[in-house]
N, C-alpha and C. Protein backbone atom coordinates (compact mmCIF):
# COMPACT_ATOMS: atom_id res chain seq x y z
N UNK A 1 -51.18 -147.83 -46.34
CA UNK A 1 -52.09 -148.80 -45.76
C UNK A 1 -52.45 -149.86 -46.81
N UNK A 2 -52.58 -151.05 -46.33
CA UNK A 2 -52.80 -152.03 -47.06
C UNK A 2 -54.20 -152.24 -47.38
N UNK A 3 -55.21 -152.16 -48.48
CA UNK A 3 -56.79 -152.72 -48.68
C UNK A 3 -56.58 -154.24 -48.15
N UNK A 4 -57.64 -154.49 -47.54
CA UNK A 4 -57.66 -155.86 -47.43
C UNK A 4 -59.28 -156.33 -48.24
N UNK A 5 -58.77 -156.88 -48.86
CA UNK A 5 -60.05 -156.82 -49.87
C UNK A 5 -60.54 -158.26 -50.05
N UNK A 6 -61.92 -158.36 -49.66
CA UNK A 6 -62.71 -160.17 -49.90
C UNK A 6 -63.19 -159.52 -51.21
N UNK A 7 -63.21 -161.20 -51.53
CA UNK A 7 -64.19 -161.34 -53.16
C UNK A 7 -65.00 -162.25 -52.61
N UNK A 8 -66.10 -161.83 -53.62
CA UNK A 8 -67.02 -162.47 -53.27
C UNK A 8 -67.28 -163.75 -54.35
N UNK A 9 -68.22 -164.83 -54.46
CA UNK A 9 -68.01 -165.94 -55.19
C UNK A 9 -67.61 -165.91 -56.76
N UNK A 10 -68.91 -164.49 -57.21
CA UNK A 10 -68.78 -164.11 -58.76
C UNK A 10 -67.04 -163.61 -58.82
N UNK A 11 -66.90 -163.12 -58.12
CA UNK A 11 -65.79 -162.59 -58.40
C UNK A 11 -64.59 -163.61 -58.68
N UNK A 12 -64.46 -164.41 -57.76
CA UNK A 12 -63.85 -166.00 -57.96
C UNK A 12 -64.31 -166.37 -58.94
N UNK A 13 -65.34 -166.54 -59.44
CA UNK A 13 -65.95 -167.49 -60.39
C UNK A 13 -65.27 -167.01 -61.99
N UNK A 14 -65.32 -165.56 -61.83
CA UNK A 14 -65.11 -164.58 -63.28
C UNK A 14 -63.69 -165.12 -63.17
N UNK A 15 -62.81 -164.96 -62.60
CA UNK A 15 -61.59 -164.97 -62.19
C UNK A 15 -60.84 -166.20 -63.02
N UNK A 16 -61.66 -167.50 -62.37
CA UNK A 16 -61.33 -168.61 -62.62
C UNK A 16 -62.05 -168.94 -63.87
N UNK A 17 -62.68 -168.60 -64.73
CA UNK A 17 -63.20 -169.12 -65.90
C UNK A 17 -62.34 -169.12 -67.39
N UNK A 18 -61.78 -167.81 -67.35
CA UNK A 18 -60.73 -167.56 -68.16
C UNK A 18 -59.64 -167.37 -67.99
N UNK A 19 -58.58 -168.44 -68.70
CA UNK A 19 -56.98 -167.92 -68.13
C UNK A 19 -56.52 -166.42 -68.28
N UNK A 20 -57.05 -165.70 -69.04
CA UNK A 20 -56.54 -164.17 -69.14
C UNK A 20 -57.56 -163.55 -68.50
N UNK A 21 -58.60 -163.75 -67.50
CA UNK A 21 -59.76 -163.07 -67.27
C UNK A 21 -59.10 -161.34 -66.52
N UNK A 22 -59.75 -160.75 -67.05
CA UNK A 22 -59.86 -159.56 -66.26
C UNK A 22 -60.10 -159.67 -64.92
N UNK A 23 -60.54 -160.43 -64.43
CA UNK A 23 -61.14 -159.96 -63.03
C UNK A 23 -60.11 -160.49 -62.36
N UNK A 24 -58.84 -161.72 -63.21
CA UNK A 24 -57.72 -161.85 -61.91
C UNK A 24 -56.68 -160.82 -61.21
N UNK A 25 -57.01 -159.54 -61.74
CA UNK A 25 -56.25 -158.38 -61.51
C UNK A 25 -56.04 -158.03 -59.79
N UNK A 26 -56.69 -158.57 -58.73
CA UNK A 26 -57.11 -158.14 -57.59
C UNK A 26 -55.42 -158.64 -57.32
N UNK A 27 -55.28 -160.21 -57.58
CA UNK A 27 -53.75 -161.12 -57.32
C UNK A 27 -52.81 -160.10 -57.97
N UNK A 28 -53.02 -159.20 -59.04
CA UNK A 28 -51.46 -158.58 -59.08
C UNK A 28 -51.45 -157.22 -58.87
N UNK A 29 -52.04 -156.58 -57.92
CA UNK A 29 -52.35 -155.48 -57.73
C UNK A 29 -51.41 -155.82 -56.25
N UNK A 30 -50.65 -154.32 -56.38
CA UNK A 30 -49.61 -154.43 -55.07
C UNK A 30 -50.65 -153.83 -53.75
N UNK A 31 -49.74 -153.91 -52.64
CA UNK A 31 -50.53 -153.45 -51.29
C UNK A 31 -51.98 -153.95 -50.81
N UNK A 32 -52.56 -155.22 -51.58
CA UNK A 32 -53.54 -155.69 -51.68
C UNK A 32 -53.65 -157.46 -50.98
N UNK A 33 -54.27 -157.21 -49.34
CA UNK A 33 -54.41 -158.78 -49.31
C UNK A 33 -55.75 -158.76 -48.94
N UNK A 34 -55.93 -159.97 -49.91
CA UNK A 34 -56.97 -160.72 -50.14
C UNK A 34 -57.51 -161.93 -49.67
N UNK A 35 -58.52 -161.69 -49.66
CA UNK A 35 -59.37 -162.80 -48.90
C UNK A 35 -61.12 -163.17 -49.46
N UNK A 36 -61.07 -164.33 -48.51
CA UNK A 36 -62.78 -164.50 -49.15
C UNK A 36 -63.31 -165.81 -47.97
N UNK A 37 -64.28 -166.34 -48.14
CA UNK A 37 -64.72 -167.19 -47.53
C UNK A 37 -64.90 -168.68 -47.91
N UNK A 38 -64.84 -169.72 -47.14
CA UNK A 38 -65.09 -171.36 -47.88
C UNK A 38 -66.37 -171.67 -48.00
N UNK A 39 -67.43 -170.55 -47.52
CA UNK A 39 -68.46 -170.67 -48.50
C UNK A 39 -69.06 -169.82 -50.12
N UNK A 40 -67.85 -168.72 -49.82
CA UNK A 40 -68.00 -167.95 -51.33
C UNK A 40 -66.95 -169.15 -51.92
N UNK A 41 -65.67 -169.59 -51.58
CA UNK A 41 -64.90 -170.61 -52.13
C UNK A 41 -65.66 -171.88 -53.24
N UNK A 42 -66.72 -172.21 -52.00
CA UNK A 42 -67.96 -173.68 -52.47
C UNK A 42 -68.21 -173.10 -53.64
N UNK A 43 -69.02 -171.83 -53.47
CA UNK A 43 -70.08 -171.55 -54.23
C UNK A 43 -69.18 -171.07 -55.84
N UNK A 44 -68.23 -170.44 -56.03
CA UNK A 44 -67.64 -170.44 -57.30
C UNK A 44 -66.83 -171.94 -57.34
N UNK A 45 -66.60 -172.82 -57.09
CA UNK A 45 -66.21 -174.28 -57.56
C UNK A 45 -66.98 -174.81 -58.13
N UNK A 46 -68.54 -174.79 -57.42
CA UNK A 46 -69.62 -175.54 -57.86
C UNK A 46 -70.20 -174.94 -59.52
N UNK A 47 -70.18 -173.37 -59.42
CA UNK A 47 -70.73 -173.37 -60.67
C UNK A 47 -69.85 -173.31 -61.94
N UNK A 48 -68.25 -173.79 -61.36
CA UNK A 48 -67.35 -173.89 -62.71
C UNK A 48 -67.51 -175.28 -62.85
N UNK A 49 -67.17 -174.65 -64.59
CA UNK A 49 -67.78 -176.32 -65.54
C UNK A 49 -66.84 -177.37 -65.77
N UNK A 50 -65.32 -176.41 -65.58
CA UNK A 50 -63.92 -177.55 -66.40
C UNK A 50 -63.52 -177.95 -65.00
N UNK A 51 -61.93 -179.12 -65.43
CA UNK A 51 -61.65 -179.14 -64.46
C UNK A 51 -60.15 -178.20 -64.28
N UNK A 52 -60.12 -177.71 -65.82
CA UNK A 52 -58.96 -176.96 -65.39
C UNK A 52 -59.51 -175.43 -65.09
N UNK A 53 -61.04 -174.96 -65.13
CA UNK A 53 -61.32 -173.76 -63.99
C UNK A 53 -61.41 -174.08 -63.01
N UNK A 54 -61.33 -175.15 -62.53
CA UNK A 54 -61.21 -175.58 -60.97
C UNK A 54 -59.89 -175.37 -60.69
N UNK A 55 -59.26 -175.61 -61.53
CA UNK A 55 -57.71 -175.77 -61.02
C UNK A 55 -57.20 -174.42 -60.73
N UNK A 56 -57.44 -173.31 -61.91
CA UNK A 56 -57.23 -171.97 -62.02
C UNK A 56 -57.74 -171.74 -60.42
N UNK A 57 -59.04 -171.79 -60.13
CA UNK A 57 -59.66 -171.44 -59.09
C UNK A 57 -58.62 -171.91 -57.89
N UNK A 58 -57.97 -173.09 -57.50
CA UNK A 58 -57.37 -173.67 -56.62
C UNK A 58 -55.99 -172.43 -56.50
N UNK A 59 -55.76 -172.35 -57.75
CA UNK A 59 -54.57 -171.65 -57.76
C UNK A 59 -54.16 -170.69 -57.45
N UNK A 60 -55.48 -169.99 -57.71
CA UNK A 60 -55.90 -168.38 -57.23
C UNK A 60 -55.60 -168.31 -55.98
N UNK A 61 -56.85 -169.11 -55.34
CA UNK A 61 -56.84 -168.70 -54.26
C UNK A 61 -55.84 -169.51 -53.33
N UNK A 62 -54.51 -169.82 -53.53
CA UNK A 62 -53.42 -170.48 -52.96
C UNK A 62 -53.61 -169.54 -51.74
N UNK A 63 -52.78 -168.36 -52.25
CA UNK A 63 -52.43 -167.67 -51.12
C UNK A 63 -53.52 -166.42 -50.08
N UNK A 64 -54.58 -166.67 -50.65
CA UNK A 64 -55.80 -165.74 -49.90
C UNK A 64 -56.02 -166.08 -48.58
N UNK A 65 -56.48 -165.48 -47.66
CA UNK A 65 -56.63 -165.68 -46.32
C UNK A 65 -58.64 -165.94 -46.39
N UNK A 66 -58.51 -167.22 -45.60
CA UNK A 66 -59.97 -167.62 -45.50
C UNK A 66 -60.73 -167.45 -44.10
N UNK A 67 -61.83 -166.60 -44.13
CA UNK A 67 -61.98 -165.99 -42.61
C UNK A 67 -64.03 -166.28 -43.26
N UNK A 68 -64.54 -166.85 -42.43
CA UNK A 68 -65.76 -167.42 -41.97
C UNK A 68 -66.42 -166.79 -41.25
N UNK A 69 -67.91 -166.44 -41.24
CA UNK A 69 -68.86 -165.73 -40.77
C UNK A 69 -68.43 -166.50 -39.57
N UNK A 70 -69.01 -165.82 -38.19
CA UNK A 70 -69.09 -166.54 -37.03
C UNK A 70 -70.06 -166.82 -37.05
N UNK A 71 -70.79 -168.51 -36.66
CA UNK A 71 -72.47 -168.81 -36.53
C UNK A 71 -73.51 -167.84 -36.06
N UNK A 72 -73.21 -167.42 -34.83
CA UNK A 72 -74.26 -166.16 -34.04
C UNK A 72 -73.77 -165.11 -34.50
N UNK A 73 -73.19 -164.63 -35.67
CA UNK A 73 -73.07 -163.31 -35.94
C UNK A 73 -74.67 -162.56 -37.25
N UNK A 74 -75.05 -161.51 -36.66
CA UNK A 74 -75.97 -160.85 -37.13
C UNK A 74 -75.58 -159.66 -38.57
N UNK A 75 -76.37 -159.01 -38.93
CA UNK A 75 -76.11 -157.97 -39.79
C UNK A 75 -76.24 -157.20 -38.90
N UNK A 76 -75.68 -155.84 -39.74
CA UNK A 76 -75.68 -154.69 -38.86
C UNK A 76 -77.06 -153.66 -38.96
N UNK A 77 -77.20 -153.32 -38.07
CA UNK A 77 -78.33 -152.07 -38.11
C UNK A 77 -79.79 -152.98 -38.79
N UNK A 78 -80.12 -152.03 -40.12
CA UNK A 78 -81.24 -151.75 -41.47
C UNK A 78 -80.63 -152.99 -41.83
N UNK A 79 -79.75 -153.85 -42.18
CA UNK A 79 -78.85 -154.20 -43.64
C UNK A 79 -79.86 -155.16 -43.76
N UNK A 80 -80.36 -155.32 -44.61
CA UNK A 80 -81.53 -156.67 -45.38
C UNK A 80 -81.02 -157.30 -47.00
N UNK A 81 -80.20 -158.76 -46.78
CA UNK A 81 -79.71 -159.55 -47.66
C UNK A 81 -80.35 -160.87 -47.75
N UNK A 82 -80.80 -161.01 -49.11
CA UNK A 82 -81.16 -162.49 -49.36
C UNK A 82 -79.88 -163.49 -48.47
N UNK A 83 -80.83 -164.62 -48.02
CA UNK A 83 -80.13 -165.62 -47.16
C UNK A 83 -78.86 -165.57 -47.57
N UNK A 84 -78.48 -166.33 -48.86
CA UNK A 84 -77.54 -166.66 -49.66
C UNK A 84 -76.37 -165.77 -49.80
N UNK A 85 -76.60 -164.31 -49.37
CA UNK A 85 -75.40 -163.60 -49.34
C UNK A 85 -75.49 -162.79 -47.92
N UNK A 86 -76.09 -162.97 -47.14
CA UNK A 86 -75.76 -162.86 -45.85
C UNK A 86 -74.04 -163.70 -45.15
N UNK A 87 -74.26 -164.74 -45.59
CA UNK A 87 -72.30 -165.26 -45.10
C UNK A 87 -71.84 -164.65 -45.62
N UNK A 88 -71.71 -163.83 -46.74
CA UNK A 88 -70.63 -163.70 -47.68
C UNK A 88 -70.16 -161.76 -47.15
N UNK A 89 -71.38 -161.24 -46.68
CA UNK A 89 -71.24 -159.87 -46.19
C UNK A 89 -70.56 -160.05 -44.29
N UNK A 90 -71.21 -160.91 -43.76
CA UNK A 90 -70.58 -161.05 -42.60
C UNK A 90 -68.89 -161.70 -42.57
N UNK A 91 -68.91 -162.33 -43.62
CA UNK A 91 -67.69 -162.96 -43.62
C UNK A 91 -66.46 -161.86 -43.59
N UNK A 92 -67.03 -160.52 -44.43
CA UNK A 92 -66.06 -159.94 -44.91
C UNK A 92 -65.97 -158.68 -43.43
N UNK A 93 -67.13 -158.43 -42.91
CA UNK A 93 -66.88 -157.89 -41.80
C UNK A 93 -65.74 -158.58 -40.71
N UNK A 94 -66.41 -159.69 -40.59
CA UNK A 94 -65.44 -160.54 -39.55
C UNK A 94 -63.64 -160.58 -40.05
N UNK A 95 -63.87 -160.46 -40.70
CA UNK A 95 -62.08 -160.62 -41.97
C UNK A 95 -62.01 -158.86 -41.77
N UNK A 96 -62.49 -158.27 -41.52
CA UNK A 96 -61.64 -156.76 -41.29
C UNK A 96 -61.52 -156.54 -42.63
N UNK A 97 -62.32 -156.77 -43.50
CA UNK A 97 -61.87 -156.79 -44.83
C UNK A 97 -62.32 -154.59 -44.99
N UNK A 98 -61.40 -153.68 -45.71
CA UNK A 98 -61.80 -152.76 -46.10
C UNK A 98 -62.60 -152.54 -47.40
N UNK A 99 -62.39 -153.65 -48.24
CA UNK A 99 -63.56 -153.64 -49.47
C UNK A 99 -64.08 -155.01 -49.93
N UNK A 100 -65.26 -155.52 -50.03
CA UNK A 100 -65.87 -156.62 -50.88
C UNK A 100 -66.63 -155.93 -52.04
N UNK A 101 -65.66 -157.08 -52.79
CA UNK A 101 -65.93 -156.92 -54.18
C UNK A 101 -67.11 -157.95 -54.95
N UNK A 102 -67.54 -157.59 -55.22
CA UNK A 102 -68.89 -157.85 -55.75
C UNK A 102 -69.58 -157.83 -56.93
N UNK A 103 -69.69 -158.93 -57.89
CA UNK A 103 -70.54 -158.48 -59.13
C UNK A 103 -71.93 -158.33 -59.06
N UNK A 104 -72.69 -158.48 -57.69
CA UNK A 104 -74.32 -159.11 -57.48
C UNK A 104 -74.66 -157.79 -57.41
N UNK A 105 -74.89 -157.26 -58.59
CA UNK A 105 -75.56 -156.00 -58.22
C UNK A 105 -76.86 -156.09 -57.94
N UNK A 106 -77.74 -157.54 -58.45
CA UNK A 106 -79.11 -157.21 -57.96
C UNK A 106 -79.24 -157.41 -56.79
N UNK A 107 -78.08 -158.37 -55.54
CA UNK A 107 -78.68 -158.38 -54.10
C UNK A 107 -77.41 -157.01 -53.33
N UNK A 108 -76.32 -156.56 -53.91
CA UNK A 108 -75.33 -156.21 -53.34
C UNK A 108 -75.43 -154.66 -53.73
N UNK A 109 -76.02 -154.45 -55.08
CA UNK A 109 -76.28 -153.13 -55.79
C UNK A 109 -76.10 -151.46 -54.66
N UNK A 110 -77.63 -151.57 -54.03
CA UNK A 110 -77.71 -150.72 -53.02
C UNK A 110 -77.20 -150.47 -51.88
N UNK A 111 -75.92 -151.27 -51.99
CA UNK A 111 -74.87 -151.13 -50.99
C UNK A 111 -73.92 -150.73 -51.20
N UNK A 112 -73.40 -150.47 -53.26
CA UNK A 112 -72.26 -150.19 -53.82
C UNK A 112 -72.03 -148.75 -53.15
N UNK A 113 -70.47 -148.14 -53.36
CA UNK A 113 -69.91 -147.04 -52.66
C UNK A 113 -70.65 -147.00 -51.14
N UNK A 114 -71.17 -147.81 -50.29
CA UNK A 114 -70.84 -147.31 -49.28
C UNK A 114 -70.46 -148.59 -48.47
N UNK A 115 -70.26 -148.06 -46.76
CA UNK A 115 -69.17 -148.57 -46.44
C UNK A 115 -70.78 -149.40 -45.17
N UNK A 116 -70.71 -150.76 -44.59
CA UNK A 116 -71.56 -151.36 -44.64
C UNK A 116 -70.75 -152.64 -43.08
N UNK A 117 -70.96 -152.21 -42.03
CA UNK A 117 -70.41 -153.06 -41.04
C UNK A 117 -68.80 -152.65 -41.16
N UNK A 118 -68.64 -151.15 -41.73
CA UNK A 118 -66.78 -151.57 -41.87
C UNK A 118 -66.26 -151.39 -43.24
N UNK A 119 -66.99 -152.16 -44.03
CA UNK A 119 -66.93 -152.99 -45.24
C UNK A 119 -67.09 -151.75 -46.40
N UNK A 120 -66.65 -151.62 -47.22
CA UNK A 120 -66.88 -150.73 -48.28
C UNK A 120 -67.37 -151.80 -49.49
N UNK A 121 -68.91 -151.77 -50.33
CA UNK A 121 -69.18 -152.83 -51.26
C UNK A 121 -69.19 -151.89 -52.20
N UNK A 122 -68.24 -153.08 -53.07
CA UNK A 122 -67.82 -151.93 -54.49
C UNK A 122 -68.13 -153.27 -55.46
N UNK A 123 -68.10 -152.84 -56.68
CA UNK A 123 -68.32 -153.84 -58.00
C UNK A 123 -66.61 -153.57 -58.32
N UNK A 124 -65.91 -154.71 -59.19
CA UNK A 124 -64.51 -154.97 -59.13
C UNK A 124 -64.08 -153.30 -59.83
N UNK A 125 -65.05 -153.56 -61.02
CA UNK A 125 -64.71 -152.09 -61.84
C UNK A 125 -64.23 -150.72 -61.18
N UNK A 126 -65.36 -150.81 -60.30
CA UNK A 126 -65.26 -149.11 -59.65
C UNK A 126 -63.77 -149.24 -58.76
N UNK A 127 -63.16 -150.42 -57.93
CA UNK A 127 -62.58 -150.67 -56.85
C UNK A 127 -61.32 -150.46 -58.02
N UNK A 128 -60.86 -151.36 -59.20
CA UNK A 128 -59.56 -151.35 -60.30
C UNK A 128 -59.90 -149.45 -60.47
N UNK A 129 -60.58 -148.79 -60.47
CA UNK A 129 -60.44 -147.81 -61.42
C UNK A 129 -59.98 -146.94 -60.24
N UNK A 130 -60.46 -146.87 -59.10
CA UNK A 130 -59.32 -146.12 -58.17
C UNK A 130 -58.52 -146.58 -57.62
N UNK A 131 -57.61 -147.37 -57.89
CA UNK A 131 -56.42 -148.24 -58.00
C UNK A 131 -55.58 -147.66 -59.07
């Protein structure tokens, strides 16, 4: 079975900052498609500083599949997320995604190892290490 795995902005952002970054590992990891959203997309463009982490960033995400919260779509159940990462958790539901990856441990934290609309929220670390 294939992970279909969203990143979330940090994760883009780490990705694209350094040409050798660790966190671009998700792109060469086999059986793995990836995805994310054009508002996690915005949000790591905006806070890179060069223009060649923009470019890295462009590059990355060439081949990722981009799948968008639906407007009237809700959280599920309990789930309580600052505004700001509410798209980014629905996005990944709507994308069938089996894991979002996540560095926000202070809004995403209490969601790590479990599975959340579908969604399994993991930090990149824990997700590479059972890989």
């Amino acid at each position: 079975m294939t992970d279909r795995v969203f990143l979330d902005a940090n994760v883009l952002f780490s990705a694209a900052w350094m040409d050798d970054s660790g966190l671009a590992r998700p792109w060469r990891l086999p059986g793995v498609t990836l995805l994310t959203s054009r508002y996690a997309l915005a949000e790591a463009e905006r806070n890179l500083e060069t223009d060649a982490q923009r470019a890295r960033l462009r590059t990355l995400t060439q081949g990722m599949t981009l799948v968008d919260a639906p407007d009237d779509a809700t959280l599920p159940g309990s789930v309580e997320l600052v505004a700001k990462d509410v798209p980014i958790l629905l996005a990944a539901i709507e994308s069938r995604a089996t894991h979002l990856l996540t560095g926000d441990r202070k809004h995403f934290g209490s969601f790590y190892g479990r599975r959340t609309g579908g969604v399994k929220v993991m930090p990149p670390a824990a997700y590479f290490k059972q890989r």
